[in-house]
PDB file of N, CA and C in Angstrom:
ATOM      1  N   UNK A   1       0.845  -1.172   0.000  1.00  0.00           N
ATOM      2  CA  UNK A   1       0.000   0.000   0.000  1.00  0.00           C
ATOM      3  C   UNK A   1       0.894   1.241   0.000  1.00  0.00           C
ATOM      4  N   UNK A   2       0.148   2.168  -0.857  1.00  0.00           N
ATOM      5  CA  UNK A   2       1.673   3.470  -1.120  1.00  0.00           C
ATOM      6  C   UNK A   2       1.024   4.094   0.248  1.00  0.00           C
ATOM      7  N   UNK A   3       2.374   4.725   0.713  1.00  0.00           N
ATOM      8  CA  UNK A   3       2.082   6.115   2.127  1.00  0.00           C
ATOM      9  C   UNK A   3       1.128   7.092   1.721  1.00  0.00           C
ATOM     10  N   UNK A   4       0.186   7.218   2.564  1.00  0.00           N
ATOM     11  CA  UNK A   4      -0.880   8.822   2.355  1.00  0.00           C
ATOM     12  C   UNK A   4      -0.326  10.095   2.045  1.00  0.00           C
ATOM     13  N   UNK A   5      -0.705  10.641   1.511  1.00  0.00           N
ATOM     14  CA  UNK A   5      -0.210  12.005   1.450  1.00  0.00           C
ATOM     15  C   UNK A   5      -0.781  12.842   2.630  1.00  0.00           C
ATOM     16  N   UNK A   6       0.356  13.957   3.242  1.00  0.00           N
ATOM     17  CA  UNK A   6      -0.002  14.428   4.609  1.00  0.00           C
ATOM     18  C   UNK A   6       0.446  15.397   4.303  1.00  0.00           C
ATOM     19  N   UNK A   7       0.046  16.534   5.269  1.00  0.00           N
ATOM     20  CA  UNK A   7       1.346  17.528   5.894  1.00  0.00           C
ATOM     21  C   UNK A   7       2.111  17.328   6.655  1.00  0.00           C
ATOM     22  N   UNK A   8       2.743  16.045   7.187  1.00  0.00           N
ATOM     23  CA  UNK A   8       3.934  16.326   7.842  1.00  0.00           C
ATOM     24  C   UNK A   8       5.348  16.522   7.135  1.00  0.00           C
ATOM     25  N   UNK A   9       6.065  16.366   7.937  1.00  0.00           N
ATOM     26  CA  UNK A   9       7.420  16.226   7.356  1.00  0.00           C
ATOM     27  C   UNK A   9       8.081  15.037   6.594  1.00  0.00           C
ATOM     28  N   UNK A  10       8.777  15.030   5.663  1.00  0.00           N
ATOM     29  CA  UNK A  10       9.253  13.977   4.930  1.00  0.00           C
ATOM     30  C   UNK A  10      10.125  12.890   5.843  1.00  0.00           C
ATOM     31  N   UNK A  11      10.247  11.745   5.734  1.00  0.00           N
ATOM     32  CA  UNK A  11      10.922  10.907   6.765  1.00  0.00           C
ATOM     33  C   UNK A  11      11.278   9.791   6.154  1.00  0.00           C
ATOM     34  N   UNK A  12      11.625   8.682   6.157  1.00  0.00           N
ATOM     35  CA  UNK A  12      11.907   7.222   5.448  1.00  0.00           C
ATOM     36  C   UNK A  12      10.966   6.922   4.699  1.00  0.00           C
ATOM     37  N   UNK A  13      11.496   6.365   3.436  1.00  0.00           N
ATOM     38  CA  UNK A  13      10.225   5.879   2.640  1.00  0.00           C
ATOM     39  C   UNK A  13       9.992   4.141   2.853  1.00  0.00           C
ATOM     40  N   UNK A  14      10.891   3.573   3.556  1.00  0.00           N
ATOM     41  CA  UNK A  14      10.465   2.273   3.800  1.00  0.00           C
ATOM     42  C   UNK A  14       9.159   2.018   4.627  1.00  0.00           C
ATOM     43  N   UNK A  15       8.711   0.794   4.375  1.00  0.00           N
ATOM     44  CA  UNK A  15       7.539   0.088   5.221  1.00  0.00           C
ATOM     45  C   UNK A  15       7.943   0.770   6.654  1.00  0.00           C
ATOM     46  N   UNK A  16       6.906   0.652   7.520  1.00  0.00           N
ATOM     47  CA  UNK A  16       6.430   0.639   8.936  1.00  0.00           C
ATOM     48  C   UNK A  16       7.362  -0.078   9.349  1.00  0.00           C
ATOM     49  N   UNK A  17       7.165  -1.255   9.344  1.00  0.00           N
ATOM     50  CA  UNK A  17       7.907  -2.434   9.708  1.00  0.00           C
ATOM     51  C   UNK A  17       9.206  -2.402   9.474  1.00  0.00           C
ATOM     52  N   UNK A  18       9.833  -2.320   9.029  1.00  0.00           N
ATOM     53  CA  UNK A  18      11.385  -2.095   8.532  1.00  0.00           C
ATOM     54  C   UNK A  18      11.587  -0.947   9.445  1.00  0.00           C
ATOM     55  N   UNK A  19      11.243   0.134   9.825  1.00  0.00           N
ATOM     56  CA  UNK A  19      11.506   1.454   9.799  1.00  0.00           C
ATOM     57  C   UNK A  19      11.682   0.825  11.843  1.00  0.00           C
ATOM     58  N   UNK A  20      10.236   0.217  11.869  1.00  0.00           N
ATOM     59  CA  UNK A  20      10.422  -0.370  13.236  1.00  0.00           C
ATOM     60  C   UNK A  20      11.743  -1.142  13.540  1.00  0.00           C
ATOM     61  N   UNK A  21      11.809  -2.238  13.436  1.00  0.00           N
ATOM     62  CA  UNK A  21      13.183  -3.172  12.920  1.00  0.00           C
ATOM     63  C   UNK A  21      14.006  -2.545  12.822  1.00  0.00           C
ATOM     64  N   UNK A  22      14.521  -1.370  12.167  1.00  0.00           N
ATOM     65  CA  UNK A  22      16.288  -0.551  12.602  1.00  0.00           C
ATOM     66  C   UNK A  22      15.970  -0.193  13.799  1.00  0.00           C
ATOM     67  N   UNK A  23      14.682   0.504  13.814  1.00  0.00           N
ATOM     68  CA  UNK A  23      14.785   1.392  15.231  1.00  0.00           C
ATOM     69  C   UNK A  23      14.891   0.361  16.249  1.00  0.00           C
ATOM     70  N   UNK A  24      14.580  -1.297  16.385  1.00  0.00           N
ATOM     71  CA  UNK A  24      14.850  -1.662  17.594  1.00  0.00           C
ATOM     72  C   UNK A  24      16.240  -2.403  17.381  1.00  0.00           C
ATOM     73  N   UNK A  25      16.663  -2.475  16.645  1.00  0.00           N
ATOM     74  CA  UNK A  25      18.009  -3.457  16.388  1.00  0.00           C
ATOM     75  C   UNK A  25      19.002  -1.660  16.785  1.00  0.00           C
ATOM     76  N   UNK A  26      18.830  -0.449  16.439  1.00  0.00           N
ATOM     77  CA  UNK A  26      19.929   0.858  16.718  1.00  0.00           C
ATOM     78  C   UNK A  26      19.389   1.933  16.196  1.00  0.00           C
ATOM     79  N   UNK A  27      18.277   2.330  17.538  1.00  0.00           N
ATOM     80  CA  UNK A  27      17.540   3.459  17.665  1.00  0.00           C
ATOM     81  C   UNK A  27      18.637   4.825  17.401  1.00  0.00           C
ATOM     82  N   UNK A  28      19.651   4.556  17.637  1.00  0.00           N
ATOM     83  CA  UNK A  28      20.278   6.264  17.589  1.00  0.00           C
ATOM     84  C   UNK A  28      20.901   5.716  16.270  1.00  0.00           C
ATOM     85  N   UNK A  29      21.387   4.706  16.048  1.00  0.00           N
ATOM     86  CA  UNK A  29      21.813   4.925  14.191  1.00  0.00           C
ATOM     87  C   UNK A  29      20.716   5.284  13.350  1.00  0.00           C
ATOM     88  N   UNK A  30      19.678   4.415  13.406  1.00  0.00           N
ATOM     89  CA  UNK A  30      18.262   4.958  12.617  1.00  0.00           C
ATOM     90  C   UNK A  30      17.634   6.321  13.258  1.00  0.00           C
ATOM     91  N   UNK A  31      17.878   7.195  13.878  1.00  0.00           N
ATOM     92  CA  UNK A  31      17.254   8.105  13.882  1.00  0.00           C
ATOM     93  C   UNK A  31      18.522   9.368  13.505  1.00  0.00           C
ATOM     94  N   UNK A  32      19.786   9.369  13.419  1.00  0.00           N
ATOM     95  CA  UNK A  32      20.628  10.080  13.114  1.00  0.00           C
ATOM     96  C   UNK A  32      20.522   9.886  11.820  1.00  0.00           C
ATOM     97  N   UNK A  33      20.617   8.538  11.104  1.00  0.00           N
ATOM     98  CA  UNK A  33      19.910   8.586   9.838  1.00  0.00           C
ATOM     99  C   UNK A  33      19.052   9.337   9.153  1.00  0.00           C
ATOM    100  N   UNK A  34      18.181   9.061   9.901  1.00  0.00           N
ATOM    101  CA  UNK A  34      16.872   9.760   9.074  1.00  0.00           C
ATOM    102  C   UNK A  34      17.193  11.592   9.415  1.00  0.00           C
ATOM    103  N   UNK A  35      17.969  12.084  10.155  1.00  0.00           N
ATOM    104  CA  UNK A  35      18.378  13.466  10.377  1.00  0.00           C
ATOM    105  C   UNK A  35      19.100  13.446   9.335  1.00  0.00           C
ATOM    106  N   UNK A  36      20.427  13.142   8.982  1.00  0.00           N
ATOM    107  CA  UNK A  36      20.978  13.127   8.150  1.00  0.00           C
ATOM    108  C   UNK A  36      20.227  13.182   6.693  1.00  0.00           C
ATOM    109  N   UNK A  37      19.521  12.069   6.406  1.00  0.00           N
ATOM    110  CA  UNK A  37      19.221  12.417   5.178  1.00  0.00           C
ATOM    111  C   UNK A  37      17.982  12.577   4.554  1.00  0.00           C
ATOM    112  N   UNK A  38      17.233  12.888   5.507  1.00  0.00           N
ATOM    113  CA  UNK A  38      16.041  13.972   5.331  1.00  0.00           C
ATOM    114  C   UNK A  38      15.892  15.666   6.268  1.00  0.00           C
ATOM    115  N   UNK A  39      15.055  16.564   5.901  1.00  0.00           N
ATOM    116  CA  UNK A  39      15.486  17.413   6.505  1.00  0.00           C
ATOM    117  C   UNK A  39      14.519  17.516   7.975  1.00  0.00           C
ATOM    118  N   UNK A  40      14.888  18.481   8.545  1.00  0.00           N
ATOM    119  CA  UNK A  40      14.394  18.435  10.216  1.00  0.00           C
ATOM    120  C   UNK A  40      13.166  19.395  10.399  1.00  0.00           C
ATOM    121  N   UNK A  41      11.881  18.899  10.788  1.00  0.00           N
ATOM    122  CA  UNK A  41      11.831  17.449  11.655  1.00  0.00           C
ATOM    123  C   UNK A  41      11.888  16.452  10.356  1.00  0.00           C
ATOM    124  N   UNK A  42      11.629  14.977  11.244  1.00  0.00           N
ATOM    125  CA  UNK A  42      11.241  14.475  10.250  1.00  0.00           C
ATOM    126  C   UNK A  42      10.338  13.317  10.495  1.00  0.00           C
ATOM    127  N   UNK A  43       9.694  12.680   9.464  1.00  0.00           N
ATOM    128  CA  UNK A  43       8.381  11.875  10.065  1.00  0.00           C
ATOM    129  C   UNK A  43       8.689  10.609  10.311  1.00  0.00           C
ATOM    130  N   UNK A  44       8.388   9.264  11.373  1.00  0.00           N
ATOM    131  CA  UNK A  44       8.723   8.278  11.185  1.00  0.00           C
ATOM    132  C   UNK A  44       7.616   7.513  11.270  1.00  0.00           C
ATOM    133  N   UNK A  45       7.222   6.125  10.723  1.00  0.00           N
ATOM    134  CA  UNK A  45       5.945   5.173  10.456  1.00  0.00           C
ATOM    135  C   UNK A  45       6.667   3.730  11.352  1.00  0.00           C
ATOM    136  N   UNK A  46       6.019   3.777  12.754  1.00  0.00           N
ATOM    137  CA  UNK A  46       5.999   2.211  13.058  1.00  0.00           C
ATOM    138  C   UNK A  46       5.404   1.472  13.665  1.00  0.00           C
ATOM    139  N   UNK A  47       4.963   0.281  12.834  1.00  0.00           N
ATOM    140  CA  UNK A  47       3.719  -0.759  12.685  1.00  0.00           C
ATOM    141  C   UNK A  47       3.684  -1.031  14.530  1.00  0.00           C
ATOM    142  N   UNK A  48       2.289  -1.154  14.806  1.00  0.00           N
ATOM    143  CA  UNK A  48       1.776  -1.150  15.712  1.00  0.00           C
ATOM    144  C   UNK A  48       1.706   0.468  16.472  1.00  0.00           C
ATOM    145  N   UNK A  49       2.816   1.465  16.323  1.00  0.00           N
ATOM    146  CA  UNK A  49       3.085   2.545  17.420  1.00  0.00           C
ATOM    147  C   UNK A  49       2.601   3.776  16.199  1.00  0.00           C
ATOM    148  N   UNK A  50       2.209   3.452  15.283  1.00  0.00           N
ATOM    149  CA  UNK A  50       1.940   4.791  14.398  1.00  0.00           C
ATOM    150  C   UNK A  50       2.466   5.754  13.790  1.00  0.00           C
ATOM    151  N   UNK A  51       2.570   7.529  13.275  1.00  0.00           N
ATOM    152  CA  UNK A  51       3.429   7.865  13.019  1.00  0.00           C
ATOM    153  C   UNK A  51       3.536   9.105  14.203  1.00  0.00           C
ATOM    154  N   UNK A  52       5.025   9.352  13.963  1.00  0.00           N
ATOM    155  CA  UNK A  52       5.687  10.104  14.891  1.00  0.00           C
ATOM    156  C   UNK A  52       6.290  11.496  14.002  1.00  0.00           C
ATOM    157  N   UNK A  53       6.460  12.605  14.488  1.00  0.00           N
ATOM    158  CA  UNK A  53       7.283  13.557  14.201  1.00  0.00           C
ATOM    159  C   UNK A  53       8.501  13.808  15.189  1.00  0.00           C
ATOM    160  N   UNK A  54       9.894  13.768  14.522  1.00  0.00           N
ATOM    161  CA  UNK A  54      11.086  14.238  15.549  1.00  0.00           C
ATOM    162  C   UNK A  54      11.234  15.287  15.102  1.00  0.00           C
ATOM    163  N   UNK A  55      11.545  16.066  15.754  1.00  0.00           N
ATOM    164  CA  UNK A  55      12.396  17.167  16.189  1.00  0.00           C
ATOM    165  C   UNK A  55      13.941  17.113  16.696  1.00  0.00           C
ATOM    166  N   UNK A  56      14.471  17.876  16.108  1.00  0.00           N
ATOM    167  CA  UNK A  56      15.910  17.488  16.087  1.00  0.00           C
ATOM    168  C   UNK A  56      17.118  18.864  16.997  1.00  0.00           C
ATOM    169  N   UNK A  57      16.035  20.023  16.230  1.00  0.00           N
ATOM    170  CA  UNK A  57      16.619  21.467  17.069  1.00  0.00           C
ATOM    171  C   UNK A  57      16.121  21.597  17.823  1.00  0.00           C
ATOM    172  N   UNK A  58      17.124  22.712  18.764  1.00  0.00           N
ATOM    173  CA  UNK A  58      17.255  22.910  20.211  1.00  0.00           C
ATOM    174  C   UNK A  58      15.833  23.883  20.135  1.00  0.00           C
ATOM    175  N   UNK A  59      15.784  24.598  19.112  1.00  0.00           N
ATOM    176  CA  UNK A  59      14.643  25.845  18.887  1.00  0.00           C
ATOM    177  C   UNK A  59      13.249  25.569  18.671  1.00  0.00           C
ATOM    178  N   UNK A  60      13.311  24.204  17.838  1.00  0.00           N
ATOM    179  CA  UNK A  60      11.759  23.444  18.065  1.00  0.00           C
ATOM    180  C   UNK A  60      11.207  22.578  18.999  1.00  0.00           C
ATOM    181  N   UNK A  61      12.451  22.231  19.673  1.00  0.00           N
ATOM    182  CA  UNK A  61      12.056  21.548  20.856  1.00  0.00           C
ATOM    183  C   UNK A  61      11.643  22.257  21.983  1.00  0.00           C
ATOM    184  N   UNK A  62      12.236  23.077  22.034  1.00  0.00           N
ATOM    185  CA  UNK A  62      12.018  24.848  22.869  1.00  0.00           C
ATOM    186  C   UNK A  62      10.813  25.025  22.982  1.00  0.00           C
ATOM    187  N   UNK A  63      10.366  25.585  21.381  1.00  0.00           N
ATOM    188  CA  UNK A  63       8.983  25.274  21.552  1.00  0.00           C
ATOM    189  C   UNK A  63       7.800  25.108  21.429  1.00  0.00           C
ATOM    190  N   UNK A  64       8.115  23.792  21.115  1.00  0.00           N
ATOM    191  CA  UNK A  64       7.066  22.824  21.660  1.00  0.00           C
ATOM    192  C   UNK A  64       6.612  22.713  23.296  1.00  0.00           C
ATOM    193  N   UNK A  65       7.944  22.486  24.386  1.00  0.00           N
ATOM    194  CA  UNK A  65       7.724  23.068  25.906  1.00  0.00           C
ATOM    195  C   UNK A  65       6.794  24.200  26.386  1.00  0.00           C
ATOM    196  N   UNK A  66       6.806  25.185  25.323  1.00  0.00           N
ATOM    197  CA  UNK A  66       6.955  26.667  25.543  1.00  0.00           C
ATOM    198  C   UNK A  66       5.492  26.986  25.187  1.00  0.00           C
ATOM    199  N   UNK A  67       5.328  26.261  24.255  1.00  0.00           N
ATOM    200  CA  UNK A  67       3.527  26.494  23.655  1.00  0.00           C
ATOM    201  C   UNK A  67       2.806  26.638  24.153  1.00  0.00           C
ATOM    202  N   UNK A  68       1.568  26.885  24.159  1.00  0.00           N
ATOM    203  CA  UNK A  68       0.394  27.176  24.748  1.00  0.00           C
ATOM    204  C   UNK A  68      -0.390  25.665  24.698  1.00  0.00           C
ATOM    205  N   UNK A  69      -0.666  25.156  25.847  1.00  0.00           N
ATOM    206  CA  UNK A  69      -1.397  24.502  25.931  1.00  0.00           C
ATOM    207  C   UNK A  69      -2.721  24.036  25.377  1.00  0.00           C
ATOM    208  N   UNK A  70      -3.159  25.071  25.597  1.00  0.00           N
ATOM    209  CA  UNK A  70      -4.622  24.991  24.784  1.00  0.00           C
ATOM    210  C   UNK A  70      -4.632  25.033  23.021  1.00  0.00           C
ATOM    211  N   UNK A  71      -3.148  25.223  22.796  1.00  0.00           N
ATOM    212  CA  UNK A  71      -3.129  24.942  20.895  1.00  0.00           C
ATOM    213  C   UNK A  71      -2.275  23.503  20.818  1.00  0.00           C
ATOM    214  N   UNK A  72      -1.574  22.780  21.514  1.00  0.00           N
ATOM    215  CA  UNK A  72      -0.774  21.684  21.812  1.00  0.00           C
ATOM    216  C   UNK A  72      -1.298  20.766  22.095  1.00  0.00           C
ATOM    217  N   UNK A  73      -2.379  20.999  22.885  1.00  0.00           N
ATOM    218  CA  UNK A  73      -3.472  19.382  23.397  1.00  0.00           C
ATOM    219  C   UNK A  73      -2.406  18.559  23.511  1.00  0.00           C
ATOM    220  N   UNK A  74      -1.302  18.627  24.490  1.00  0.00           N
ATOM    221  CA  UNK A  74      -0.235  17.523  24.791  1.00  0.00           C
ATOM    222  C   UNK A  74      -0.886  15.974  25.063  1.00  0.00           C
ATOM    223  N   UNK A  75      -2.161  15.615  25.519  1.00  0.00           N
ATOM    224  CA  UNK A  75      -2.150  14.173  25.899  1.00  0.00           C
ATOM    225  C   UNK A  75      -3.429  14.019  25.093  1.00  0.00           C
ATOM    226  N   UNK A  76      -3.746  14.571  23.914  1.00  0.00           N
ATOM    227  CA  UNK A  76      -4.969  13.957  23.446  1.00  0.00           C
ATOM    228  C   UNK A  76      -4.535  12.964  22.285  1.00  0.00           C
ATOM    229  N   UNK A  77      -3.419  13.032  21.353  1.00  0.00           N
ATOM    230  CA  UNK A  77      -2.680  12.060  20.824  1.00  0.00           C
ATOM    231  C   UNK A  77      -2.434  10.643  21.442  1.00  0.00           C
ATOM    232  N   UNK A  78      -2.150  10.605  22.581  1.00  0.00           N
ATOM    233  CA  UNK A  78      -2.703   9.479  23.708  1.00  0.00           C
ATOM    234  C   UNK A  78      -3.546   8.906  23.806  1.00  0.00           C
ATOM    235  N   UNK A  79      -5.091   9.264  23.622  1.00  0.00           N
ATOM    236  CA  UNK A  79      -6.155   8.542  23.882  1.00  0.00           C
ATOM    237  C   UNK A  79      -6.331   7.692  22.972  1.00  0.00           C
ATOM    238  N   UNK A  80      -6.858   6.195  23.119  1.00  0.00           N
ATOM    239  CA  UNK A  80      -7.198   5.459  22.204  1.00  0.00           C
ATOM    240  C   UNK A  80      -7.443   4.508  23.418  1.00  0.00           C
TER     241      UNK A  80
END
């Protein structure tokens, strides 16, 4: 099945599954990876856990902390 088209950020084009599989065999090689050669943030797909956005700078991570709550809904991505 081809990936949806979204607005997030560009990230690995492999399967879910694969993408899962580096990340548990060398979570910091596969995610320096995907920094490296896509640009920041970037999106990741894995089977069972869904997709994710990283953040890589000190300035978006900033804030994200820093945001307003009420536009962030920090734990509603959670519910299921």
């Amino acid at each position: 099945m081809p990936p949806q088209k979204t607005n997030l950020p560009l990230g690995p084009s492999s399967p879910a599954f694969w993408q899962l599989l580096h990340y548990a065999h060398d979570p910091l090689g596969f995610l320096e990876g995907c920094a490296d050669v896509t640009v920041t943030p970037f999106t990741v797909r894995w089977t069972k856990y869904g997709t994710a956005v990283m953040l890589t700078d000190a300035e978006s991570i900033r804030d994200v902390f820093r945001g307003d709550p009420q536009v962030l809904h920090s734990g509603e991505g959670n519910e299921s």
